[in-house]
N, C-alpha and C. Protein backbone atom coordinates (compact mmCIF):
# COMPACT_ATOMS: atom_id res chain seq x y z
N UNK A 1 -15.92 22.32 -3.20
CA UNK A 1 -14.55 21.89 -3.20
C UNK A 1 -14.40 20.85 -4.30
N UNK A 2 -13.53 20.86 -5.00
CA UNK A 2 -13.19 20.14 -6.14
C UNK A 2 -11.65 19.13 -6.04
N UNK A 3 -11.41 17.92 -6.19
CA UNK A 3 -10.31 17.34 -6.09
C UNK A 3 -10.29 16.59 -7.11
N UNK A 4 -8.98 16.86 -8.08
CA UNK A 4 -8.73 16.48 -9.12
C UNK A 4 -7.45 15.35 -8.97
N UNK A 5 -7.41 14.49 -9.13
CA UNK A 5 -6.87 13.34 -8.87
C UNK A 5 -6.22 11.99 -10.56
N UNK A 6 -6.78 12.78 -11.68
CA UNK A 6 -6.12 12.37 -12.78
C UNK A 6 -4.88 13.01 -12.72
N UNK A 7 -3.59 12.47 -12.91
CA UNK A 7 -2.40 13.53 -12.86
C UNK A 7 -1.99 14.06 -11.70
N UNK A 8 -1.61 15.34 -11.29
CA UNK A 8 -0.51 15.79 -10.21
C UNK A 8 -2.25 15.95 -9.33
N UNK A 9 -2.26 15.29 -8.46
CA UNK A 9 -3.16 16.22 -6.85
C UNK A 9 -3.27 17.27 -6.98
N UNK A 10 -4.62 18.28 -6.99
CA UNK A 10 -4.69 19.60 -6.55
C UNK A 10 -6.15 19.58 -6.02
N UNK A 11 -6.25 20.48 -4.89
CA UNK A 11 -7.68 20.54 -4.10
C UNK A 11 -8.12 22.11 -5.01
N UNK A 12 -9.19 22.50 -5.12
CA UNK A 12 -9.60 23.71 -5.79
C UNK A 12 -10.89 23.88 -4.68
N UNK A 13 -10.84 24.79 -3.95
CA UNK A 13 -11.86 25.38 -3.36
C UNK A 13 -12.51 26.46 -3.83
N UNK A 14 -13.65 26.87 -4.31
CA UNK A 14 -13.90 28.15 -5.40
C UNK A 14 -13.07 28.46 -6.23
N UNK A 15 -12.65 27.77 -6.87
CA UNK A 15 -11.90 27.80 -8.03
C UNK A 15 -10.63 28.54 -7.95
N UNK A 16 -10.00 28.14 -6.30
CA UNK A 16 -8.90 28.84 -6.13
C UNK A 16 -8.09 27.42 -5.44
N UNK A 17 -6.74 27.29 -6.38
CA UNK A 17 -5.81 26.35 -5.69
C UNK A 17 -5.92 26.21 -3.81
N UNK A 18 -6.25 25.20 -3.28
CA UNK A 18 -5.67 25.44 -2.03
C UNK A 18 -4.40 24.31 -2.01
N UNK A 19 -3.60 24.62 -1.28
CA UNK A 19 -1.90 23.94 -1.22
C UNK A 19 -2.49 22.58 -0.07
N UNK A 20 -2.46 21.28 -0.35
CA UNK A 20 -2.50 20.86 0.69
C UNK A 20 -1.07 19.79 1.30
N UNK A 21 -0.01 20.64 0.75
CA UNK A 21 1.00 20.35 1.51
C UNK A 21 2.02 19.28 0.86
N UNK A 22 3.11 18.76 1.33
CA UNK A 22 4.04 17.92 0.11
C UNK A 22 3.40 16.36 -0.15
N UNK A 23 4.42 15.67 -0.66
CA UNK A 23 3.85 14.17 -1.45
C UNK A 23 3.41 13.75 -0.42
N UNK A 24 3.67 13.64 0.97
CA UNK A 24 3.36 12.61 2.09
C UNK A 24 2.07 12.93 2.07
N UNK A 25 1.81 14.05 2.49
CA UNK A 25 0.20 14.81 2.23
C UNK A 25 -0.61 14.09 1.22
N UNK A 26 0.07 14.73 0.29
CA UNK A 26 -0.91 14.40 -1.03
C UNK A 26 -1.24 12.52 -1.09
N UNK A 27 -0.12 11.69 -0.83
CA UNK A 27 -0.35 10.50 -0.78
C UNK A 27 -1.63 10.15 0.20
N UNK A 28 -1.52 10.86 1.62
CA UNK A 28 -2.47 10.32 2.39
C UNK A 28 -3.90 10.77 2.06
N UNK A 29 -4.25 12.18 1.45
CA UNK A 29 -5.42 12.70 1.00
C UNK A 29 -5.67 11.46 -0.19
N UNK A 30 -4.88 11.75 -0.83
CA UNK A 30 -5.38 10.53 -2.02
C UNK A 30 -5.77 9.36 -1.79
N UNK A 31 -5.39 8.80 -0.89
CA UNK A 31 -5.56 7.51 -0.35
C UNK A 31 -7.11 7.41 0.46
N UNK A 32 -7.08 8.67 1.41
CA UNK A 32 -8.45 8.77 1.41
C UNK A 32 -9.75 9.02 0.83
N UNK A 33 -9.20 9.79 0.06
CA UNK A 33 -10.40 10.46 -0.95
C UNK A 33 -10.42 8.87 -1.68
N UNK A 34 -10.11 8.10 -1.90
CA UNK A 34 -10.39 6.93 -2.56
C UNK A 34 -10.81 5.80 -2.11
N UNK A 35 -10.47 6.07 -0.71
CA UNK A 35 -11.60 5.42 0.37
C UNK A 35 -12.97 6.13 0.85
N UNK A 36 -13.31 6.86 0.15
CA UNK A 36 -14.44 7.99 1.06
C UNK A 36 -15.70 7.12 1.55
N UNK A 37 -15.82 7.57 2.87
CA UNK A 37 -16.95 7.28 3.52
C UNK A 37 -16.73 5.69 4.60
N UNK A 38 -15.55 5.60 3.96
CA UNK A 38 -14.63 4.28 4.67
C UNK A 38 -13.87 4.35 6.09
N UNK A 39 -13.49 4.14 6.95
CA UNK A 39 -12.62 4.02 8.20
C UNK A 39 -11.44 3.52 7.19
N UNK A 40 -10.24 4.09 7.53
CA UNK A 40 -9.05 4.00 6.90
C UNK A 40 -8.19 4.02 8.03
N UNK A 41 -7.14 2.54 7.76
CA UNK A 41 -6.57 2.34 8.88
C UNK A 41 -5.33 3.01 8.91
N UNK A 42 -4.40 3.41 10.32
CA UNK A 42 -3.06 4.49 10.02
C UNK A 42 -2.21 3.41 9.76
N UNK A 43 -2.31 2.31 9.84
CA UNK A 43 -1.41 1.16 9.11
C UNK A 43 -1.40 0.98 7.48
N UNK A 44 -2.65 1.68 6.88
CA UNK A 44 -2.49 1.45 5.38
C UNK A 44 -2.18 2.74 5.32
N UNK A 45 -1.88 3.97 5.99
CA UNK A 45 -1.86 4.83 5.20
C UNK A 45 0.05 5.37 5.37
N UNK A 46 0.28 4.81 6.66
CA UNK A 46 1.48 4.34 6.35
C UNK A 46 2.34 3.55 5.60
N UNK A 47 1.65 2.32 5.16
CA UNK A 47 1.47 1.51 4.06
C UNK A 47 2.37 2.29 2.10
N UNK A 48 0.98 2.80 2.51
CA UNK A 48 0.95 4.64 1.40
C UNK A 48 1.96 5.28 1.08
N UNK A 49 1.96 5.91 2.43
CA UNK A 49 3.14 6.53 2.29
C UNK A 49 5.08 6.56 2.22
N UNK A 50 5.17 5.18 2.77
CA UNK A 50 6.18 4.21 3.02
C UNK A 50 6.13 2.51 2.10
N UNK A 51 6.34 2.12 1.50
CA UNK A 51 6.30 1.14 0.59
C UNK A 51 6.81 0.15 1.32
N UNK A 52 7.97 0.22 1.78
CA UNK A 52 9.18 -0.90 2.51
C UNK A 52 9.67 0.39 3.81
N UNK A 53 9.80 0.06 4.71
CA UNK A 53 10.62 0.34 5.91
C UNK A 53 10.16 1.93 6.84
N UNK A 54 9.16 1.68 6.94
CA UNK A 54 8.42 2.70 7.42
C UNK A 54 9.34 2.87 8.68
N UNK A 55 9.28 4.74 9.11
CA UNK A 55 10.53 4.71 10.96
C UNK A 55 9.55 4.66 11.54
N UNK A 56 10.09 4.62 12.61
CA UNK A 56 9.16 4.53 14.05
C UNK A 56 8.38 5.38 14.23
N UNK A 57 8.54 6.37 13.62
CA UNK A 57 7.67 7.91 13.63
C UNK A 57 6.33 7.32 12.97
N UNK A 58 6.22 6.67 11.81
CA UNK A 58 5.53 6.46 10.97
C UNK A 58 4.12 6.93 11.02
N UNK A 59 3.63 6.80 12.41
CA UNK A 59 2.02 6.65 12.31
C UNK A 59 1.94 7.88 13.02
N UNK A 60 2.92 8.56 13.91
CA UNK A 60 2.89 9.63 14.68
C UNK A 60 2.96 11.03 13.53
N UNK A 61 3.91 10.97 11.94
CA UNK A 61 3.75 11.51 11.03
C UNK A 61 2.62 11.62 10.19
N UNK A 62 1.55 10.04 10.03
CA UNK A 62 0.31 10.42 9.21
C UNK A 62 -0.42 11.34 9.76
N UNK A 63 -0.25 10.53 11.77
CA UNK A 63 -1.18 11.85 12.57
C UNK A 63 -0.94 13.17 12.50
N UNK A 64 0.03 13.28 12.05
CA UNK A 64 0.43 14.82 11.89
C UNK A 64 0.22 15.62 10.76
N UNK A 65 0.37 14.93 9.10
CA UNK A 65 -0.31 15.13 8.50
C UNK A 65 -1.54 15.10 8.15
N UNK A 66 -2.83 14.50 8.83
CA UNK A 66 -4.24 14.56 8.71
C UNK A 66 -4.22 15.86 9.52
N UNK A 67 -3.40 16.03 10.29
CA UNK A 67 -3.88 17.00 11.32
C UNK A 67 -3.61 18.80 10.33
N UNK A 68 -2.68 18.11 9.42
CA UNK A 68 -1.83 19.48 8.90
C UNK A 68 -3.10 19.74 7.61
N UNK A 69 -3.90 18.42 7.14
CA UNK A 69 -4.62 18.76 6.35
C UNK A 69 -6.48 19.29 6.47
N UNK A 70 -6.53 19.29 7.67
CA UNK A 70 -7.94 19.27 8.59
C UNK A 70 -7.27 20.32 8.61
N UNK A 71 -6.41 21.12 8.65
CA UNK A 71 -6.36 22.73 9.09
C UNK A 71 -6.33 23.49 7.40
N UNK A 72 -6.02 22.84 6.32
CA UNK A 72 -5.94 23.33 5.39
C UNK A 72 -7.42 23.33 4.49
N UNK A 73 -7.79 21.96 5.24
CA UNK A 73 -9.17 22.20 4.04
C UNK A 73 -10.26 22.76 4.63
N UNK A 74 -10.97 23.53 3.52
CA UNK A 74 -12.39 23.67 4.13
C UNK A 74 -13.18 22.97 5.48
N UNK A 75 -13.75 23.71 5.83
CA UNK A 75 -14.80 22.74 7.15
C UNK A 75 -16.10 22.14 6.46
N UNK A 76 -16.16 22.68 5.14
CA UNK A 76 -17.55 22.46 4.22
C UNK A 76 -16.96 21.43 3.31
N UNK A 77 -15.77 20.80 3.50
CA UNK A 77 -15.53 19.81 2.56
C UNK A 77 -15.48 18.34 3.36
N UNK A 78 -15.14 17.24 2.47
CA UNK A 78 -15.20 16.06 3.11
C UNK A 78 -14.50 15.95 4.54
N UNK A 79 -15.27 15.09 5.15
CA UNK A 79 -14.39 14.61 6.74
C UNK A 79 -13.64 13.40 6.70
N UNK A 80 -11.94 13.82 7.05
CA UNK A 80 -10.97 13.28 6.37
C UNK A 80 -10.42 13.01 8.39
């Protein structure tokens, strides 16, 4: 698995695009992949994804996107 992170986000699994979903996504993968191997808190990654005035949903949405991206990536790639 390959993640290219100069420029626009794209995950490449065998050298085939995989989609891992819109900016909220891509913000929180990025955010992790740049923490790797770290505990990453859902307060920074809301943080991330929200700059100023995060809703109430906030942390119930990251959970939903890790969850949307654990179904998209490989099982042979990093544990996110």
């Amino acid at each position: 698995m390959l993640f290219e992170v100069l420029g626009q986000l794209e995950v490449r699994t065998n050298g085939q695009l995989t989609p891992c979903g819109g900016p909220k996504n891509q913000k929180i993968l990025a955010a992790l992949l740049l923490a790797s191997g770290q505990t990453v808190p859902i307060t920074h990654l809301v943080d991330v994804v929200w700059e100023a005035d995060p809703p109430a949903t906030a942390a119930k949405q990251v959970r939903n996107a890790i969850s949307d991206l654990r179904r998209v990536l490989p099982p042979d790639g990093p544990s996110i």
